[in-house]
PDB file of N, CA and C in Angstrom:
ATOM      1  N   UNK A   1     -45.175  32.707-126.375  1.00  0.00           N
ATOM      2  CA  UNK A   1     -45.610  31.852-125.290  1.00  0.00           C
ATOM      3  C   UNK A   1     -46.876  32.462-124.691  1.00  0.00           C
ATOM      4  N   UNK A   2     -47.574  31.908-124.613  1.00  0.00           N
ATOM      5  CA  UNK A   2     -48.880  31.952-123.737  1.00  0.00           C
ATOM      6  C   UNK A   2     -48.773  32.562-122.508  1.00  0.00           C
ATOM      7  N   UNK A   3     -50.025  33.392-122.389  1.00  0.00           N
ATOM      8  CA  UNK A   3     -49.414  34.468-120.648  1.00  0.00           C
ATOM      9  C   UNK A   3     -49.912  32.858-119.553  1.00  0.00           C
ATOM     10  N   UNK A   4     -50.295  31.881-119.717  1.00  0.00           N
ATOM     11  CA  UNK A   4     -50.415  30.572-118.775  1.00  0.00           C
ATOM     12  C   UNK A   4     -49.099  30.186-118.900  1.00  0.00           C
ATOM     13  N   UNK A   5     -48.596  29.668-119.726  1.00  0.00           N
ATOM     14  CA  UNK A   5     -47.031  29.066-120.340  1.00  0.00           C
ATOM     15  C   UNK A   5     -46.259  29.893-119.329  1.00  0.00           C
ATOM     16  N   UNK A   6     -46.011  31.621-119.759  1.00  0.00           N
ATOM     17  CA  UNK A   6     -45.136  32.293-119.332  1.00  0.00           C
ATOM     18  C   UNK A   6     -45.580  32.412-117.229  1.00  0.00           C
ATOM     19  N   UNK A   7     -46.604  32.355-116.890  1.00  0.00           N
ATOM     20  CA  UNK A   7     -46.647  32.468-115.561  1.00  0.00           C
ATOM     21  C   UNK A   7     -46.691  30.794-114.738  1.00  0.00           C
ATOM     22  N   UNK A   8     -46.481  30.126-115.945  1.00  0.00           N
ATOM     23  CA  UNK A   8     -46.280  28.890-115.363  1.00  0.00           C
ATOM     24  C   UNK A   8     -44.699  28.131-115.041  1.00  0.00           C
ATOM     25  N   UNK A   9     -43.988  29.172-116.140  1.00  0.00           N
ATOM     26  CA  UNK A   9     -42.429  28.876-116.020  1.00  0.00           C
ATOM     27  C   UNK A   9     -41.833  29.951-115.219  1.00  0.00           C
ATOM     28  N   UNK A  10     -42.495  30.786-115.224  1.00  0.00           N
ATOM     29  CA  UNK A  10     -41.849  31.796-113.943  1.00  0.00           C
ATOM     30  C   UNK A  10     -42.074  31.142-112.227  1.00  0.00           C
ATOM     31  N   UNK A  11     -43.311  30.715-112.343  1.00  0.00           N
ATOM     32  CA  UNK A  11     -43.522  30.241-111.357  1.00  0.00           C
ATOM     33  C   UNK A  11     -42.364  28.740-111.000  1.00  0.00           C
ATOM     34  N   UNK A  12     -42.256  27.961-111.759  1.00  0.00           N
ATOM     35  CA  UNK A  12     -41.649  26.653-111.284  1.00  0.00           C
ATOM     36  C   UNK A  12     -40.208  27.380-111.523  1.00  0.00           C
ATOM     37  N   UNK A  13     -39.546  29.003-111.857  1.00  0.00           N
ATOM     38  CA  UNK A  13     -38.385  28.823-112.177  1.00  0.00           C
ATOM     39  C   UNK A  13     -38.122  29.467-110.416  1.00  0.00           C
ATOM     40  N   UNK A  14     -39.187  30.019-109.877  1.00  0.00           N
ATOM     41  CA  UNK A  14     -39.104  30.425-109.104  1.00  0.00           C
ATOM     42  C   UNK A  14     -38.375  29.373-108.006  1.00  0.00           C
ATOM     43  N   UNK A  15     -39.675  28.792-107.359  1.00  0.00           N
ATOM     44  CA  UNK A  15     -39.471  27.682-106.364  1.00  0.00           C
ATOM     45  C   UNK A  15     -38.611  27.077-106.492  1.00  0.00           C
ATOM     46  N   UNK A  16     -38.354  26.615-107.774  1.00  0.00           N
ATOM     47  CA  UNK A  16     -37.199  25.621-107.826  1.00  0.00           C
ATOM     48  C   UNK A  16     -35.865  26.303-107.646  1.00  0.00           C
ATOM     49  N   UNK A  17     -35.791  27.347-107.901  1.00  0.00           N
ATOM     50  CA  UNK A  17     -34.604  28.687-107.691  1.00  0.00           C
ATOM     51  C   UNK A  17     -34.485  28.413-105.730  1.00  0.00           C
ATOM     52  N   UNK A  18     -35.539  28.977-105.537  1.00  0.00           N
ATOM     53  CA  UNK A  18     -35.561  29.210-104.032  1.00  0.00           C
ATOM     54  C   UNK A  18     -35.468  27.138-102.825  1.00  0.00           C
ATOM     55  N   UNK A  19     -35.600  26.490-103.710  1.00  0.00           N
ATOM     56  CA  UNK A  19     -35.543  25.041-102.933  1.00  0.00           C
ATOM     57  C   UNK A  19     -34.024  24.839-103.420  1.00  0.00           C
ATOM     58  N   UNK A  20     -33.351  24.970-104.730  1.00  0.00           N
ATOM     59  CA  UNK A  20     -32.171  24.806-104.959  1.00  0.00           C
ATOM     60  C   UNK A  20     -30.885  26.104-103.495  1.00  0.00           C
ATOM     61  N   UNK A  21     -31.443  27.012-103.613  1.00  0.00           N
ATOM     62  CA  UNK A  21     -30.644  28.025-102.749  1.00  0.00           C
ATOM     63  C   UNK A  21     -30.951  27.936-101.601  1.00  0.00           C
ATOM     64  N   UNK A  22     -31.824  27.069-100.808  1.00  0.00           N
ATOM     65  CA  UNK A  22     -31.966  26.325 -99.497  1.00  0.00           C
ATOM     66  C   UNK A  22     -31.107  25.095 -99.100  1.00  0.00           C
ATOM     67  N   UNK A  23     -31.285  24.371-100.597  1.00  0.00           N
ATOM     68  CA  UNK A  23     -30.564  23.157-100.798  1.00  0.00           C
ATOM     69  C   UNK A  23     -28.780  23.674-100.415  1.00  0.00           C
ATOM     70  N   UNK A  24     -28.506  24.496-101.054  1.00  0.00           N
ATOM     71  CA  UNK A  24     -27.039  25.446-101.007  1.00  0.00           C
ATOM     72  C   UNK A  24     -26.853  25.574 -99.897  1.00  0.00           C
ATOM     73  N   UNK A  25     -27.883  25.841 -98.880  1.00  0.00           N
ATOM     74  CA  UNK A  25     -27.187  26.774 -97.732  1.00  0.00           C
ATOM     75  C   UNK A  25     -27.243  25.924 -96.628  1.00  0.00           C
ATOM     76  N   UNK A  26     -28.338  24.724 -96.618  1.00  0.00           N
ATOM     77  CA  UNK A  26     -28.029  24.091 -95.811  1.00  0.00           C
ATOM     78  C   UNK A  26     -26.206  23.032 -96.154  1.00  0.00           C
ATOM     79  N   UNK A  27     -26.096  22.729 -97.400  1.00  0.00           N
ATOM     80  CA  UNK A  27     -24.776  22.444 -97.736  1.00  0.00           C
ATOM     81  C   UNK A  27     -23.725  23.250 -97.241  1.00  0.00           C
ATOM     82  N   UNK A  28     -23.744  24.873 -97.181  1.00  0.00           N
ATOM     83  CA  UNK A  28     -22.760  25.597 -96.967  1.00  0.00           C
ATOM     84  C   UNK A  28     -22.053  25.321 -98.193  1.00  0.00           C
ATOM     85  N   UNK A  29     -22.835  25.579 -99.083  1.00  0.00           N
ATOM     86  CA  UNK A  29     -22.112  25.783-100.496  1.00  0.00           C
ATOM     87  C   UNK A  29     -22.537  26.915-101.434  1.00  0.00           C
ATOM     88  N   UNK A  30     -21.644  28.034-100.913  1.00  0.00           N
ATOM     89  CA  UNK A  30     -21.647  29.464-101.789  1.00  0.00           C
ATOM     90  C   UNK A  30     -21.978  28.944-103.136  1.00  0.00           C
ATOM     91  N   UNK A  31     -21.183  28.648-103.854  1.00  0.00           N
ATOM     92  CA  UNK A  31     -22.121  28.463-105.684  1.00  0.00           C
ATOM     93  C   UNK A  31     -23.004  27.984-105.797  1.00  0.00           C
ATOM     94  N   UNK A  32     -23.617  26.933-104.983  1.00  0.00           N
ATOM     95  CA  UNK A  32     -25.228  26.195-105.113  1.00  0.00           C
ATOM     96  C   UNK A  32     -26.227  27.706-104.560  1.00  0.00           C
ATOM     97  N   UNK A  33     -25.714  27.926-103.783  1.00  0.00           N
ATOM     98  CA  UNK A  33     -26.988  29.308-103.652  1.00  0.00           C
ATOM     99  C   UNK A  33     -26.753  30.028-104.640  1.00  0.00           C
ATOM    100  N   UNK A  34     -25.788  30.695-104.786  1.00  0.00           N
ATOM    101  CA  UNK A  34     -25.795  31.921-106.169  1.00  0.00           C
ATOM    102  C   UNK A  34     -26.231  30.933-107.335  1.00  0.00           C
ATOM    103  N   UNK A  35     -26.424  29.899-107.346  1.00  0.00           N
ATOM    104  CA  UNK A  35     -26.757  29.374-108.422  1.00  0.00           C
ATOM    105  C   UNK A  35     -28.625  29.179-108.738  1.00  0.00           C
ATOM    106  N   UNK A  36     -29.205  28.885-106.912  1.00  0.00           N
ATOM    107  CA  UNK A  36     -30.220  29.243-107.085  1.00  0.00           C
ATOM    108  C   UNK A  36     -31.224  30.199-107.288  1.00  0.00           C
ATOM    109  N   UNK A  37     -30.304  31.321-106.484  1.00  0.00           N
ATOM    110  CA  UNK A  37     -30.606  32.903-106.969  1.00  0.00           C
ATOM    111  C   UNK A  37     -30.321  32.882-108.160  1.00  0.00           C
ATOM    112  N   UNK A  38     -29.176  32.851-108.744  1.00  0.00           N
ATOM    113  CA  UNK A  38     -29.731  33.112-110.561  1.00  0.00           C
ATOM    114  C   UNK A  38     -30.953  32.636-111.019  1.00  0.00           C
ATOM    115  N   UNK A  39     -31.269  31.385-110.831  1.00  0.00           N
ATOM    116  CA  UNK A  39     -32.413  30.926-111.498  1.00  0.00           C
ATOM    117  C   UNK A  39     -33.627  31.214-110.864  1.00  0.00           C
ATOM    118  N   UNK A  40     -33.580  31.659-109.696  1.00  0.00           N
ATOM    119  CA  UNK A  40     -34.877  32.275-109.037  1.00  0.00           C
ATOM    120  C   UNK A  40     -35.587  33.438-109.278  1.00  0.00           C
ATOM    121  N   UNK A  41     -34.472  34.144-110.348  1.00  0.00           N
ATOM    122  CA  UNK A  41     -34.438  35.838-110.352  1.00  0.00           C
ATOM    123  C   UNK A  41     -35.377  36.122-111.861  1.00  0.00           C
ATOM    124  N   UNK A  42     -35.521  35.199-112.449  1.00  0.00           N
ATOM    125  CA  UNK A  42     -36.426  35.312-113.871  1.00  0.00           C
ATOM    126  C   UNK A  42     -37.880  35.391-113.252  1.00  0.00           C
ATOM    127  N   UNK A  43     -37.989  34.378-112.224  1.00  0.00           N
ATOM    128  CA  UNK A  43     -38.945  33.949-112.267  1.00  0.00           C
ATOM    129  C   UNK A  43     -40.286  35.100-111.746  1.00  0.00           C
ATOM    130  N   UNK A  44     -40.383  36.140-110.639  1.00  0.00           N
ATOM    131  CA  UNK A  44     -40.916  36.974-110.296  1.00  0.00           C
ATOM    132  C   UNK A  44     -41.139  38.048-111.777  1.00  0.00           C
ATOM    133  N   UNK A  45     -39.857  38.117-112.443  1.00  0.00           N
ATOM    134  CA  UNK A  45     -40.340  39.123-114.173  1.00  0.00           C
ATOM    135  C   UNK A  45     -41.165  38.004-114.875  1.00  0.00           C
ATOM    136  N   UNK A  46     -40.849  36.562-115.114  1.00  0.00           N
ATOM    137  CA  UNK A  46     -41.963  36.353-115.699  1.00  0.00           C
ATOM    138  C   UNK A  46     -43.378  36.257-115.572  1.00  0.00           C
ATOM    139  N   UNK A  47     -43.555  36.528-114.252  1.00  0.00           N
ATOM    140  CA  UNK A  47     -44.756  36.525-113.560  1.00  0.00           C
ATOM    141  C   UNK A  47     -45.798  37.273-113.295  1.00  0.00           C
ATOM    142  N   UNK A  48     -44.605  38.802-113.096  1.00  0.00           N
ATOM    143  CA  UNK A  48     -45.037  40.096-113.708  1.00  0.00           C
ATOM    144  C   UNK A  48     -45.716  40.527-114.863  1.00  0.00           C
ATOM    145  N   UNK A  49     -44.557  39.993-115.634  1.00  0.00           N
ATOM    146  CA  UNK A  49     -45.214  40.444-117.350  1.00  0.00           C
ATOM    147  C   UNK A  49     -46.393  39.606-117.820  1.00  0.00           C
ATOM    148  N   UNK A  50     -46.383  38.530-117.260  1.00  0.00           N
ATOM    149  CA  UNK A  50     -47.495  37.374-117.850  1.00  0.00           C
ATOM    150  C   UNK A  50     -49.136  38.615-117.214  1.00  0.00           C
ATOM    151  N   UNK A  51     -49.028  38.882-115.779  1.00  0.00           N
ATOM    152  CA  UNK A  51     -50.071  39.649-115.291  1.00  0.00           C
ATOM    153  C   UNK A  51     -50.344  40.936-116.269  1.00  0.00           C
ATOM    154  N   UNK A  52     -49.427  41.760-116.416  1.00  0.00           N
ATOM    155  CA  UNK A  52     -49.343  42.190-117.379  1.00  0.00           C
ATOM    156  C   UNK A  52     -50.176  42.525-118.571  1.00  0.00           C
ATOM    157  N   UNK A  53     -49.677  41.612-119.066  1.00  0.00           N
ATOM    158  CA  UNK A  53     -50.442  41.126-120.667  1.00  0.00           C
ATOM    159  C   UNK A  53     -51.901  41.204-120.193  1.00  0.00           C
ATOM    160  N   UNK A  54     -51.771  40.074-118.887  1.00  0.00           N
ATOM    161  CA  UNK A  54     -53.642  39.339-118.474  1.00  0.00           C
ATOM    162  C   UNK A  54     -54.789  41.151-118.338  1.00  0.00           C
ATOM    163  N   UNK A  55     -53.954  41.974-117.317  1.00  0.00           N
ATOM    164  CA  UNK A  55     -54.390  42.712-117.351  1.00  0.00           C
ATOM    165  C   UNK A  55     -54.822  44.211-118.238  1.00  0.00           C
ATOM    166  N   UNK A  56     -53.500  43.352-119.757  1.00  0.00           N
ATOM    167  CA  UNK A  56     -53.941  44.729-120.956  1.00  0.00           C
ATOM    168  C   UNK A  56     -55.103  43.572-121.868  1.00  0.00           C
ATOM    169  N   UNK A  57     -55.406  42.788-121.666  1.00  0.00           N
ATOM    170  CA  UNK A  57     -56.504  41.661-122.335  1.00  0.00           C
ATOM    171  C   UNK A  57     -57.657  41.888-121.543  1.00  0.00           C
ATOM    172  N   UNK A  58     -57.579  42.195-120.615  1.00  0.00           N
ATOM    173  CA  UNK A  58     -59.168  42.240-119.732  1.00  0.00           C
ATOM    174  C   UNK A  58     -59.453  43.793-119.609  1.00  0.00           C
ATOM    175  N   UNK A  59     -59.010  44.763-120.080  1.00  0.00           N
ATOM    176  CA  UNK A  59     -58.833  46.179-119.774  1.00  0.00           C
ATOM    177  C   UNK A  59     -59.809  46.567-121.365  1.00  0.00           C
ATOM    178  N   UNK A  60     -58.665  45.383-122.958  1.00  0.00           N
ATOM    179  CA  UNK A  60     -59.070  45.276-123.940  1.00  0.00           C
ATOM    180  C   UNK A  60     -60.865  44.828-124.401  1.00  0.00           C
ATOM    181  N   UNK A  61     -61.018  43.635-123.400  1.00  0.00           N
ATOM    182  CA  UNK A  61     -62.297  42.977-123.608  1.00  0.00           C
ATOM    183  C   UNK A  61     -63.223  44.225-122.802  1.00  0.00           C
ATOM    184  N   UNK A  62     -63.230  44.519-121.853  1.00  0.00           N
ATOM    185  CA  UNK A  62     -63.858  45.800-120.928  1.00  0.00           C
ATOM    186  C   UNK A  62     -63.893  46.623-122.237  1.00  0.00           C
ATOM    187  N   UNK A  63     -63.059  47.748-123.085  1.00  0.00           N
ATOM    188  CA  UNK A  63     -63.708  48.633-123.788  1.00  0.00           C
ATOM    189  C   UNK A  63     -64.407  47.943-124.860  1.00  0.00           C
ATOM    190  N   UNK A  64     -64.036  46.896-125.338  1.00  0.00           N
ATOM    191  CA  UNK A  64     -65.059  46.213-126.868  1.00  0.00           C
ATOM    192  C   UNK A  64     -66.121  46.339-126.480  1.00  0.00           C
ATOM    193  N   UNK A  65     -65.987  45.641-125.647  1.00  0.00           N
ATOM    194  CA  UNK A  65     -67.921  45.519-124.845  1.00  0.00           C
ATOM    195  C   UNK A  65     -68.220  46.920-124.454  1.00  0.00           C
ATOM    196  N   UNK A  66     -67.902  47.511-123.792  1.00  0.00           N
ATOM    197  CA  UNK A  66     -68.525  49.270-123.956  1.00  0.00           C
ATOM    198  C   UNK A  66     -68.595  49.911-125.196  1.00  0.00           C
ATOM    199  N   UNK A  67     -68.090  49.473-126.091  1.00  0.00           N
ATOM    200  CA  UNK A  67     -68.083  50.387-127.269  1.00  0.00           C
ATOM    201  C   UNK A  67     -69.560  49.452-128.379  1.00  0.00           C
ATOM    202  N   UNK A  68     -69.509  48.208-128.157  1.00  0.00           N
ATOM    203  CA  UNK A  68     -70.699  47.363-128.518  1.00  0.00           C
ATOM    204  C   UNK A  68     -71.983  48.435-127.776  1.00  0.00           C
ATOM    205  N   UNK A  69     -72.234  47.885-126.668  1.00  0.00           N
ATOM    206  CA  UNK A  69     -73.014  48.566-125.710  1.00  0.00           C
ATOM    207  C   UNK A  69     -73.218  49.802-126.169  1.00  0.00           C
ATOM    208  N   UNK A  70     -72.225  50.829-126.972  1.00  0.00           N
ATOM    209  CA  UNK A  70     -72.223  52.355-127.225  1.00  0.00           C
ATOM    210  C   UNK A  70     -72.962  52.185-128.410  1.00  0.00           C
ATOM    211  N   UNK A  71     -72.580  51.674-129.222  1.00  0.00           N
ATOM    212  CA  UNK A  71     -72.846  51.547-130.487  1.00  0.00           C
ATOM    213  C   UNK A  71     -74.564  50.940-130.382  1.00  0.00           C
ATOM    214  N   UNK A  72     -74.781  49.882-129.784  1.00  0.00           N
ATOM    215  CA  UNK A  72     -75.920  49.154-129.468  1.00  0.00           C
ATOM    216  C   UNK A  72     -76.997  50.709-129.322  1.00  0.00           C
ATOM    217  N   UNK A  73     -76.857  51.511-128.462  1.00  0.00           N
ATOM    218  CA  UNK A  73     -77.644  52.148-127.681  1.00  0.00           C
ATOM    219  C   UNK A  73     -77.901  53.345-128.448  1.00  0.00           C
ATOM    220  N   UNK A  74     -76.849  53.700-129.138  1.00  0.00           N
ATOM    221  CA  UNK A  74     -76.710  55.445-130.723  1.00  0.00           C
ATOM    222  C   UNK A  74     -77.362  54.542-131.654  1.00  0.00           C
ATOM    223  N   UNK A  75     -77.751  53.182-131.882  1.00  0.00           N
ATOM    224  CA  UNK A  75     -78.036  53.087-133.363  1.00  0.00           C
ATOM    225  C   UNK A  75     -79.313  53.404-133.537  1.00  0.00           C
ATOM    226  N   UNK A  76     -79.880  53.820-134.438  1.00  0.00           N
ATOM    227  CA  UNK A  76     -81.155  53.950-134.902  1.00  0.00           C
ATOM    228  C   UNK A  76     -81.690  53.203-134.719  1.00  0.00           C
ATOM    229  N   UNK A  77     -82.583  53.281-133.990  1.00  0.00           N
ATOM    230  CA  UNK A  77     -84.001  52.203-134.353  1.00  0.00           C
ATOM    231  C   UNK A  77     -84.734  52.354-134.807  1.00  0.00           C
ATOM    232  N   UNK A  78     -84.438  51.236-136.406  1.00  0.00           N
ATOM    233  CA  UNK A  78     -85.398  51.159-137.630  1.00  0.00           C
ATOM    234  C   UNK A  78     -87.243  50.831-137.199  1.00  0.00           C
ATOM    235  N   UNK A  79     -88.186  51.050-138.276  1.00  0.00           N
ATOM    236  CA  UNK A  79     -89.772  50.721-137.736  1.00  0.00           C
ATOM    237  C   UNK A  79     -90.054  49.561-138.162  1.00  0.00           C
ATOM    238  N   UNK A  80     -90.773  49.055-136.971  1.00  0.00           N
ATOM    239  CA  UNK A  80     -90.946  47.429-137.385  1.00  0.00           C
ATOM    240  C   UNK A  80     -90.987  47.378-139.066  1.00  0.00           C
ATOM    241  N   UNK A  81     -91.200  46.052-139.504  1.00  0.00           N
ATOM    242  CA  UNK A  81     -91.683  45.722-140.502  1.00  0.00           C
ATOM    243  C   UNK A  81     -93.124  46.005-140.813  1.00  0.00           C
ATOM    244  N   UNK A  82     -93.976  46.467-142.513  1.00  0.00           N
ATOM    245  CA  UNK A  82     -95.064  46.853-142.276  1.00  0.00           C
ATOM    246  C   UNK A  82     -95.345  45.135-142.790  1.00  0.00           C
ATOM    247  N   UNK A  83     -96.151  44.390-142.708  1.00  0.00           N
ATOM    248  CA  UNK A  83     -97.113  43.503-142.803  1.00  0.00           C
ATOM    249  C   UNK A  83     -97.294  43.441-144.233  1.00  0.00           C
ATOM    250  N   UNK A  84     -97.154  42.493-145.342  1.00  0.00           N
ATOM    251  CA  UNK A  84     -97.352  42.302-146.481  1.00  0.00           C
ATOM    252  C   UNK A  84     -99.234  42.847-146.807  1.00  0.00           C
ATOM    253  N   UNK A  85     -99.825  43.814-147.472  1.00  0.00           N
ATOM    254  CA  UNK A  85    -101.127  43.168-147.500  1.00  0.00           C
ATOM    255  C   UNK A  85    -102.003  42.528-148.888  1.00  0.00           C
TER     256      UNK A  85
END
């Protein structure tokens, strides 16, 4: 799953966790809340890990490009071309 996918289902497992366990309590119904806490409780790890990932991908793109840049700057620079005569 996609780190968008995965922080997009953490996110709606969230809210909907936390509006279901509101829904519960204004009922005064013990299993509708523990029921929304279960399903509320994924949702903050998937949200986590999705950042996660985002932040070992942008950490990844940061050294390519320094090591381009490294490489760019050690390479030899060949002499122009001489001119056919």
């Amino acid at each position: 799953m996609s780190i968008r996918g995965r922080t997009l289902l953490g996110a709606v497992l969230l809210f909907v966790g936390l509006l279901v366990a509101t829904g519960g309590s204004i009922k005064h119904s013990t299993g509708v809340v523990w029921f929304g806490f279960a399903m509320a409780a994924p949702g903050p790890l998937l949200i986590f890990l999705a950042f996660r990932d985002m932040m070992a991908e942008i950490g990844d793109a940061g050294r390519r490009a320094e090591e381009a840049m490294r490489r760019e700057i050690s390479g030899k620079n060949s002499p122009p071309p001489k001119p056919p005569t």
